[in-house]
N, C-alpha and C. Protein backbone atom coordinates (compact mmCIF):
# COMPACT_ATOMS: atom_id res chain seq x y z
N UNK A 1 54.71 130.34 -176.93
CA UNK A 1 54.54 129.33 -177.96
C UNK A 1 55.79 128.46 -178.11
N UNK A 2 56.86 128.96 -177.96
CA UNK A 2 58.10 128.34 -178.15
C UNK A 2 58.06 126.52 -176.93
N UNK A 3 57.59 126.90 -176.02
CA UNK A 3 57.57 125.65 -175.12
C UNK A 3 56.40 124.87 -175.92
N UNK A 4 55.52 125.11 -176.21
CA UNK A 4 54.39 124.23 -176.97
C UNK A 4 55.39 123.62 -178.09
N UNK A 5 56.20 124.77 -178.75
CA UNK A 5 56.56 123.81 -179.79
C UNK A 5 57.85 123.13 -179.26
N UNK A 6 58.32 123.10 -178.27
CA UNK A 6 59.55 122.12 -178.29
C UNK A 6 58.23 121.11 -177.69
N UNK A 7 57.46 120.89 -177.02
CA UNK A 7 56.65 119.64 -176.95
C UNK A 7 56.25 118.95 -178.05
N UNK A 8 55.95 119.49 -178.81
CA UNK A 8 55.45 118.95 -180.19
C UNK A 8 56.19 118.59 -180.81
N UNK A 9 58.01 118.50 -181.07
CA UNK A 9 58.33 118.64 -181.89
C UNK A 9 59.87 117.24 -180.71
N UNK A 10 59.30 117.14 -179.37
CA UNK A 10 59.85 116.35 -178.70
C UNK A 10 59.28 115.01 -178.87
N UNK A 11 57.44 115.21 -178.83
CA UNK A 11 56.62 114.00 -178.76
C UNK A 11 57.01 113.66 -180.86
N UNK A 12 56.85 114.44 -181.19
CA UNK A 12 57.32 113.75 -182.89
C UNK A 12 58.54 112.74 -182.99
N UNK A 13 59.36 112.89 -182.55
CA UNK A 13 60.54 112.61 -182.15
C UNK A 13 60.47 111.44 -181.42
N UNK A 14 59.68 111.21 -180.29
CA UNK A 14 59.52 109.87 -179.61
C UNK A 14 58.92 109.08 -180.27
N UNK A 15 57.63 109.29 -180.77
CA UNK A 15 56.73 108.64 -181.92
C UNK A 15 58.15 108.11 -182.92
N UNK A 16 58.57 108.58 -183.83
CA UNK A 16 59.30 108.16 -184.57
C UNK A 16 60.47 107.15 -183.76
N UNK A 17 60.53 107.25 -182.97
CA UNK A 17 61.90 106.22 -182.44
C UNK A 17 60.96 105.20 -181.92
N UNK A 18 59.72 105.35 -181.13
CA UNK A 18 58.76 104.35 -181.11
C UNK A 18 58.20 103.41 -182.17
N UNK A 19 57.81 103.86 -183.04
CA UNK A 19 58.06 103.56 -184.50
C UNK A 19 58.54 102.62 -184.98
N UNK A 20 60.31 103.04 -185.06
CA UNK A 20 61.20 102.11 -185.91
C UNK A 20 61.27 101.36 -184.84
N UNK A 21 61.39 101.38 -183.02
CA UNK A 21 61.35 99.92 -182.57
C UNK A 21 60.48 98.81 -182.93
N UNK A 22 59.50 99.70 -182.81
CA UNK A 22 58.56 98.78 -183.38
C UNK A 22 58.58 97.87 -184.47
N UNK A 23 58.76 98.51 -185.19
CA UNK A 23 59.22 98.09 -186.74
C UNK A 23 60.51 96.93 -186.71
N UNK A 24 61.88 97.74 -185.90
CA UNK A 24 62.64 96.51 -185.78
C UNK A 24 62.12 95.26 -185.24
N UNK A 25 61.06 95.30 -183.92
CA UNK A 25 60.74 94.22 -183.19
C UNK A 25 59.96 93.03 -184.34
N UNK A 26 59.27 93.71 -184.93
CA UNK A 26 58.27 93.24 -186.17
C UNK A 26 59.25 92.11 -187.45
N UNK A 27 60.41 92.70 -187.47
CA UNK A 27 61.14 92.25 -188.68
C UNK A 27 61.86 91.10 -187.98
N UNK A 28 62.55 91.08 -186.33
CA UNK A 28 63.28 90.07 -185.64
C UNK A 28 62.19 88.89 -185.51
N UNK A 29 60.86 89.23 -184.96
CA UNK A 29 59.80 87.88 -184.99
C UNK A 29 59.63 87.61 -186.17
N UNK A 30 59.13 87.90 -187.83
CA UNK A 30 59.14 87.28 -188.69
C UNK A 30 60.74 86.72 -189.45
N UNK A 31 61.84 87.33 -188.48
CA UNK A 31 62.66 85.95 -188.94
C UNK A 31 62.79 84.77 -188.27
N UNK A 32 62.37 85.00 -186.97
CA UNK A 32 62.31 84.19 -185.79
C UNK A 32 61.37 83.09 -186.27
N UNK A 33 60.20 83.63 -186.82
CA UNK A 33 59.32 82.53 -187.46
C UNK A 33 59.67 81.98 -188.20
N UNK A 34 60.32 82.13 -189.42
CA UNK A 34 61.20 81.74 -190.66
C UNK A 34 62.15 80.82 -189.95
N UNK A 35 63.08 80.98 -188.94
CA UNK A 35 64.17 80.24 -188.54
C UNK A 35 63.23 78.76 -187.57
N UNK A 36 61.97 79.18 -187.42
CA UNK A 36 61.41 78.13 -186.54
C UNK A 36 60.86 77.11 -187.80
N UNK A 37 60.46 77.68 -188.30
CA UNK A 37 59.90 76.93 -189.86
C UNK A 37 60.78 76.02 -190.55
N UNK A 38 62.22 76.46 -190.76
CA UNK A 38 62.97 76.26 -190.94
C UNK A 38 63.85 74.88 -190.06
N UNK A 39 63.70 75.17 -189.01
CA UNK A 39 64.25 74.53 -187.78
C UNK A 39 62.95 72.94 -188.12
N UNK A 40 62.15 73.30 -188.31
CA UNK A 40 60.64 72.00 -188.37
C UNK A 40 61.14 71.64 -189.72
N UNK A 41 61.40 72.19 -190.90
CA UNK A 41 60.98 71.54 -192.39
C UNK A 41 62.86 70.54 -191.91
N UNK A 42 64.05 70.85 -191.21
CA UNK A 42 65.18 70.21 -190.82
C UNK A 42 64.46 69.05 -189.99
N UNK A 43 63.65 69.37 -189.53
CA UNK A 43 63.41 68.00 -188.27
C UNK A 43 62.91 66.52 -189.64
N UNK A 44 61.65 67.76 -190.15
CA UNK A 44 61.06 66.45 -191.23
C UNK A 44 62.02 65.82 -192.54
N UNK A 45 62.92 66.52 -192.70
CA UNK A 45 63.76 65.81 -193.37
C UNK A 45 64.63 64.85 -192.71
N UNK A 46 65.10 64.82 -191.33
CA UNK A 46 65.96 64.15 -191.00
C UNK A 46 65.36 63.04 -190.67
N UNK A 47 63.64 62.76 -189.82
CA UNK A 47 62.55 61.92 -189.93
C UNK A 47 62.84 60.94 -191.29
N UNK A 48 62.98 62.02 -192.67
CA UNK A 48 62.63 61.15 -193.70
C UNK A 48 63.83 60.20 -194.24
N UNK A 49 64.93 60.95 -193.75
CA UNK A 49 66.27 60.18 -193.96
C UNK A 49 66.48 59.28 -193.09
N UNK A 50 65.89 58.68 -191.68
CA UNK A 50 66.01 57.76 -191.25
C UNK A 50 65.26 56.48 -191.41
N UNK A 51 63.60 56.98 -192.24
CA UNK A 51 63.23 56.16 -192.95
C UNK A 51 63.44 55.12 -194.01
N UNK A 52 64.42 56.41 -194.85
CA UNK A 52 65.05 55.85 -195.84
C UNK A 52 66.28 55.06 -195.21
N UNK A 53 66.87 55.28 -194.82
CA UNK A 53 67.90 54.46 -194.03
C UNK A 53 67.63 52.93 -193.87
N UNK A 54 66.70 53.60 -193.02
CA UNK A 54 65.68 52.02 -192.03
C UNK A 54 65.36 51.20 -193.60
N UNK A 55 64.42 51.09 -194.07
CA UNK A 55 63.53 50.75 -195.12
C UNK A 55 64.59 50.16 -196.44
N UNK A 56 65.76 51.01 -196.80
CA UNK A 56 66.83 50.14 -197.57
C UNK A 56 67.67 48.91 -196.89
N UNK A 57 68.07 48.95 -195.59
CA UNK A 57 68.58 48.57 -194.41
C UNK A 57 67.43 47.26 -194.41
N UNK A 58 66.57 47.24 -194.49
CA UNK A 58 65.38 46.09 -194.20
C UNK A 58 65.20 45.23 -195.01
N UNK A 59 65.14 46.14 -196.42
CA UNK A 59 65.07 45.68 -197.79
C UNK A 59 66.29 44.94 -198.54
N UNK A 60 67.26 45.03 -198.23
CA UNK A 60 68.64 45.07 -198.67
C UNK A 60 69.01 46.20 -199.99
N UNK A 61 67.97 47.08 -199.99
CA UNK A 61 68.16 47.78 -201.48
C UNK A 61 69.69 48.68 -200.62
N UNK A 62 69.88 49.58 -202.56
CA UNK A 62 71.20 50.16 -202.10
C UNK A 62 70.25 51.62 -202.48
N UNK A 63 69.86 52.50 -201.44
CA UNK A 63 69.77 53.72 -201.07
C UNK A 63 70.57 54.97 -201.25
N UNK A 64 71.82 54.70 -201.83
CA UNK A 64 72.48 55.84 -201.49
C UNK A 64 72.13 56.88 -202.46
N UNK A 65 72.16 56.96 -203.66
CA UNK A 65 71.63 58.07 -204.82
C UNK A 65 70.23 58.89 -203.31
N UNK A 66 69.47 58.48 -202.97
CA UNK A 66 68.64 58.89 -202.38
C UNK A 66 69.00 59.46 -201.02
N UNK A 67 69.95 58.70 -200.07
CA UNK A 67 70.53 59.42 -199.00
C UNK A 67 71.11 60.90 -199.34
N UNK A 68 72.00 60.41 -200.61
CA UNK A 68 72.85 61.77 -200.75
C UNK A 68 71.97 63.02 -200.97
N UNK A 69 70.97 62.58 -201.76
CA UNK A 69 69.83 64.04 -201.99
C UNK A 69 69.19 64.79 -200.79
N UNK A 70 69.03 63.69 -200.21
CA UNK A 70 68.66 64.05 -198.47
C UNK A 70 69.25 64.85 -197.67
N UNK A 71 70.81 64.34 -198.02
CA UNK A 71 71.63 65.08 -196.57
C UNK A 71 72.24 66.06 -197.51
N UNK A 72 71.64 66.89 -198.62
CA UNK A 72 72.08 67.67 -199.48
C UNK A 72 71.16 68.46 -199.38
N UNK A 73 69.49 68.50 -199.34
CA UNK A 73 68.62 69.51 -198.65
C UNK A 73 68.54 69.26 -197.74
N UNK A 74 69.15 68.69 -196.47
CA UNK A 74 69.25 69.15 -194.95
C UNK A 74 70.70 70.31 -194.97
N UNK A 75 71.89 70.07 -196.14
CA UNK A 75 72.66 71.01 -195.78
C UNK A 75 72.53 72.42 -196.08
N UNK A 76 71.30 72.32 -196.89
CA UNK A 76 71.48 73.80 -197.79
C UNK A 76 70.13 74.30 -196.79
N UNK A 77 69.08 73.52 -196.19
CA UNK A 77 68.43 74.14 -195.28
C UNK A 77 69.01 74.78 -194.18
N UNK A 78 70.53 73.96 -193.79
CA UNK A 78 71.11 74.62 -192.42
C UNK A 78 71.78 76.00 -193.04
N UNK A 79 72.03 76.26 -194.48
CA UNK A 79 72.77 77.40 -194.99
C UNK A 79 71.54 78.55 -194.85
N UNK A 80 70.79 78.14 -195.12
CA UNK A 80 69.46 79.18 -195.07
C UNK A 80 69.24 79.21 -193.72
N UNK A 81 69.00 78.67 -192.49
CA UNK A 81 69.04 78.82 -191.25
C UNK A 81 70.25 79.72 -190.67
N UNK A 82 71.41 79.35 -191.36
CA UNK A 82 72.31 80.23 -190.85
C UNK A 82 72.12 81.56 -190.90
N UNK A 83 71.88 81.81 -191.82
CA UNK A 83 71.66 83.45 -193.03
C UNK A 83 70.39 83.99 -192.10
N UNK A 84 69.69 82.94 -191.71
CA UNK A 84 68.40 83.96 -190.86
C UNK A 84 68.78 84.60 -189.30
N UNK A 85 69.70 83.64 -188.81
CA UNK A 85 70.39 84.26 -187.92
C UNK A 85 71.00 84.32 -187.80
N UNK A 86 72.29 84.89 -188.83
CA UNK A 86 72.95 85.87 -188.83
C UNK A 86 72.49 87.60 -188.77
N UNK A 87 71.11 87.19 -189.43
CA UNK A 87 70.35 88.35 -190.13
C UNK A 87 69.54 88.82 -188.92
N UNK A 88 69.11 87.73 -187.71
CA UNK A 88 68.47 88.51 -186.45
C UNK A 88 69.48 88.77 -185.36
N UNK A 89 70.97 88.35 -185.66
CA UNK A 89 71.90 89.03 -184.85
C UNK A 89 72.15 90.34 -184.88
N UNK A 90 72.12 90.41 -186.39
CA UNK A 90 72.20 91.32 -187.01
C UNK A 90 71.75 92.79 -186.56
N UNK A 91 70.21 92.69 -186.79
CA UNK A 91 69.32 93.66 -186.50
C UNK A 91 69.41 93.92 -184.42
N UNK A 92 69.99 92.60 -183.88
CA UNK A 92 70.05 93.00 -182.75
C UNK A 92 71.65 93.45 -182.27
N UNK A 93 71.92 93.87 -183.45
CA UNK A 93 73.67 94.63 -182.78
C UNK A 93 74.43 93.42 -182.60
N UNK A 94 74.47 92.33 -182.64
CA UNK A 94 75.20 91.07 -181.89
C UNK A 94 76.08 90.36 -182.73
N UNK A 95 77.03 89.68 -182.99
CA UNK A 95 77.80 89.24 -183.72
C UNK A 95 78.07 87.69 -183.23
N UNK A 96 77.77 86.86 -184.34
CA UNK A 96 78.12 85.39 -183.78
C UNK A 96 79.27 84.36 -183.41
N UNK A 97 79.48 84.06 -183.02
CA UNK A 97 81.29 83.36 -183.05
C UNK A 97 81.38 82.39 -183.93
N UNK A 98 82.09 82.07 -184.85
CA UNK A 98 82.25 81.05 -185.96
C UNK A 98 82.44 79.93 -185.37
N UNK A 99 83.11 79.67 -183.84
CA UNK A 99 83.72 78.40 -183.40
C UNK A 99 82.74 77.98 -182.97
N UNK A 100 82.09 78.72 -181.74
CA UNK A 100 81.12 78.24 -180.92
C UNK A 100 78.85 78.15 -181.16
N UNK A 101 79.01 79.60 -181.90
CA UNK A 101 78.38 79.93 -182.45
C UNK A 101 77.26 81.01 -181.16
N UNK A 102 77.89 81.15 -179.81
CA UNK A 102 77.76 82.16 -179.60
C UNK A 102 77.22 83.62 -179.64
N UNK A 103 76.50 84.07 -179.09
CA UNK A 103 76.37 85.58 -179.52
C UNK A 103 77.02 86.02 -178.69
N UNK A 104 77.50 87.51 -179.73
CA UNK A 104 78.21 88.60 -178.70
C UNK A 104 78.43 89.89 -178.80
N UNK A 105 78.07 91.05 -178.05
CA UNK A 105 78.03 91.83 -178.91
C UNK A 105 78.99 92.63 -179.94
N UNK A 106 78.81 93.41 -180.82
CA UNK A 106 79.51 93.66 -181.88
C UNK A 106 80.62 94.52 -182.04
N UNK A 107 80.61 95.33 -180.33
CA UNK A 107 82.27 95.57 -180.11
C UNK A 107 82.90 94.69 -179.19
N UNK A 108 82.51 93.58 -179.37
CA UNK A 108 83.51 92.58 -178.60
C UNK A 108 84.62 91.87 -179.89
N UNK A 109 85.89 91.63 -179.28
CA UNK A 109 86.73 91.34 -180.16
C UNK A 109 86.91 89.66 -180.03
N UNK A 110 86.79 88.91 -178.99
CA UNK A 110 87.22 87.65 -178.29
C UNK A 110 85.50 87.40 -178.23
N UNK A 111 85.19 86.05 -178.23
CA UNK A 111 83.82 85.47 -177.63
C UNK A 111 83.94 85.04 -176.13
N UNK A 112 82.76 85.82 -175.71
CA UNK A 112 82.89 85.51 -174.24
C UNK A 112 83.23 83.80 -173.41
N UNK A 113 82.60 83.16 -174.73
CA UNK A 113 82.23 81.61 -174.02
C UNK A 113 83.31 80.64 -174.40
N UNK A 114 83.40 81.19 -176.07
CA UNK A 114 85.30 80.00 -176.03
C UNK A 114 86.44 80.92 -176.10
N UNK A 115 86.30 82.52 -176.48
CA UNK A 115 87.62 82.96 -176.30
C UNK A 115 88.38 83.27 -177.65
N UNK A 116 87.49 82.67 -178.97
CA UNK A 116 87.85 82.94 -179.70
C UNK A 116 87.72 84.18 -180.60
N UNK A 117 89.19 84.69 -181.94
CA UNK A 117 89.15 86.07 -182.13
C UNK A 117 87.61 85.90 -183.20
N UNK A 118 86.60 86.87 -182.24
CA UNK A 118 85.66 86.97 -183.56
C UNK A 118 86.01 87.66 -184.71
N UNK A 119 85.08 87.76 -186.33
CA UNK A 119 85.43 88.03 -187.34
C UNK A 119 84.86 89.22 -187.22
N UNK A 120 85.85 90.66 -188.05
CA UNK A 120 85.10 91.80 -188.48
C UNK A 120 83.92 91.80 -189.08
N UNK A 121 82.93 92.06 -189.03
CA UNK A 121 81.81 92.42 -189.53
C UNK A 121 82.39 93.23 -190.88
N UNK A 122 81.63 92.63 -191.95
CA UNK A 122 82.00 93.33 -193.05
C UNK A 122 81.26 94.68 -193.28
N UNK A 123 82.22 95.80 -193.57
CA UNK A 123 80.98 97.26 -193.42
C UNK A 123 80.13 97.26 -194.81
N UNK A 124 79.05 97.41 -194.52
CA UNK A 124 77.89 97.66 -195.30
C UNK A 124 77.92 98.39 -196.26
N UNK A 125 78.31 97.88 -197.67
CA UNK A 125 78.24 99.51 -198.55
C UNK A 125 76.75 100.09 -199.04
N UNK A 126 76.48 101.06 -198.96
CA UNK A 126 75.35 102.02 -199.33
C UNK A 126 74.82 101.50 -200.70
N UNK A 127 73.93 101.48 -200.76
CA UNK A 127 73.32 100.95 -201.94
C UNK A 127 73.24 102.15 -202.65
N UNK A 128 73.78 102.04 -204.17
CA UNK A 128 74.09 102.94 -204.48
C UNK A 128 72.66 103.19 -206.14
N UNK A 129 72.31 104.29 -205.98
CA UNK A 129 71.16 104.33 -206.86
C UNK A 129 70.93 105.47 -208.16
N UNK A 130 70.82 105.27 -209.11
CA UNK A 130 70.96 106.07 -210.36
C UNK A 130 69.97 106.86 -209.81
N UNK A 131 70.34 107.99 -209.37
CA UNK A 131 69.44 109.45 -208.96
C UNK A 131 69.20 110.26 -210.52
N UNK A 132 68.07 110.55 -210.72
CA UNK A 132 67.80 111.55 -211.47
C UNK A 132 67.50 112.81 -210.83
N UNK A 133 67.70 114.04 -211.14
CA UNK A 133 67.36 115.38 -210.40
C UNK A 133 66.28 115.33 -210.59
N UNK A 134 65.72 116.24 -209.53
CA UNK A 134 64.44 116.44 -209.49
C UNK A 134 64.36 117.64 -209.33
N UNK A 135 63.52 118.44 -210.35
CA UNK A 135 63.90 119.91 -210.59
C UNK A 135 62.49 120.43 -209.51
N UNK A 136 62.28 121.31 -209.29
CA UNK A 136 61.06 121.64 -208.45
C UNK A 136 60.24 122.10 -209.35
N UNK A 137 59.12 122.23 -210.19
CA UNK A 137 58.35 121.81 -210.69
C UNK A 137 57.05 123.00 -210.36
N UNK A 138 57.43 124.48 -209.98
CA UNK A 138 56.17 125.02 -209.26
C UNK A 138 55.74 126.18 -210.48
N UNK A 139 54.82 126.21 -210.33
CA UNK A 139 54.61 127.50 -211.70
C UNK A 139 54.38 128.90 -211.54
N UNK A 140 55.43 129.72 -212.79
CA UNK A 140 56.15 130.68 -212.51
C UNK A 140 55.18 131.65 -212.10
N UNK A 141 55.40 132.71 -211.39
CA UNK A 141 54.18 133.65 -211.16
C UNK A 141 54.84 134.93 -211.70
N UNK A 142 53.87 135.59 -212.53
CA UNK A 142 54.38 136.82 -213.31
C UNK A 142 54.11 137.78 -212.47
N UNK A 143 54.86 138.41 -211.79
CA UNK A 143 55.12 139.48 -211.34
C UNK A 143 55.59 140.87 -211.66
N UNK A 144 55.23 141.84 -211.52
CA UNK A 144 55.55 143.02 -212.28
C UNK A 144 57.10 143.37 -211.01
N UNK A 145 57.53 143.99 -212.04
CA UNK A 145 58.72 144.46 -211.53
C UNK A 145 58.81 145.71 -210.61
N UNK A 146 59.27 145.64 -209.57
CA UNK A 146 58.95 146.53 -208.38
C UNK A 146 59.85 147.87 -208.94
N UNK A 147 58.96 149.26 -208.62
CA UNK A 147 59.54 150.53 -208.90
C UNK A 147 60.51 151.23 -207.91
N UNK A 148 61.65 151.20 -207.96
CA UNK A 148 62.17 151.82 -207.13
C UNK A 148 61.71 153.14 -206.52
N UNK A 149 62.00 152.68 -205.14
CA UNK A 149 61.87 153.53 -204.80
C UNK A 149 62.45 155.26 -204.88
N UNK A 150 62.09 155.96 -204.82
CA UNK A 150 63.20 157.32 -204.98
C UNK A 150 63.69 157.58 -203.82
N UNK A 151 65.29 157.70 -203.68
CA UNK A 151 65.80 157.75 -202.16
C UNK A 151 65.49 159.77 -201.54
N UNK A 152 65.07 159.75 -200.42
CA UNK A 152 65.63 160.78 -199.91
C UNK A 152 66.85 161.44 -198.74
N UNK A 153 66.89 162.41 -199.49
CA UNK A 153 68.63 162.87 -199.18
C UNK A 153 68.40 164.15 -198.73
């Protein structure tokens, strides 16, 4: 029985690491989608800021109150683009280069492509959570008290 159970208890073990790849692969495409979404709602704004451009430019109006709002949600869209991949470097072990923007992986100290010193990864603190005990909860069973035995000598 002992070989049955190291099989069983090997295939549990694969399942579960099968699993969380899975799971990781699942979480990198829905940011991947998010960063593509993201990447399109940047295109249609910059579309709309050249409109506006064009169209004051034609008109002789003065546009700017309206430019500035523009290139103010194109910047905070690129802050949210950043954050998504940082966040799928992330999950893939990889670390980005600030200069170049690069990936690389996360024991590399230098970026392969300009050379520059990448930044420590800041370590992750544990999320820390008001635990209450949890007493075990099973009900008592009355048992009579066992008679000793009488020794013989």
């Amino acid at each position: 029985m002992g070989l049955l159970e190291d099989v069983v208890v090997n295939a549990k073990s694969a399942v579960n690491v099968v699993g969380k790849t899975a799971g990781k692969i699942v979480d990198i495409s829905k940011l991947r989608i998010s960063a593509g979404e993201l990447n399109s709602e940047i295109s249609k704004r910059y579309e709309s800021l050249g409109r506006m451009v064009y169209d004051a430019q034609k008109t002789d109006n003065d546009a700017t109150d309206l430019i500035k709002e523009c290139v103010s949600a194109i910047d905070d869209l690129y802050e949210q683009l950043d954050a998504v991949n940082e966040q799928i470097s992330a999950m893939r072990n990889r670390t980005i280069c600030k200069g170049c923007g690069a990936e690389n992986p996360q024991s590399a100290n230098y970026c392969s492509k300009c050379g520059k010193k990448l930044e420590e990864p800041a370590p992750e603190e544990p999320e820390v959570y008001d635990a209450v005990p949890v007493q075990d909860q099973q009900p008592e069973q009355e048992t009579e008290p066992e008679a000793e035995e009488p020794k013989n000598e």
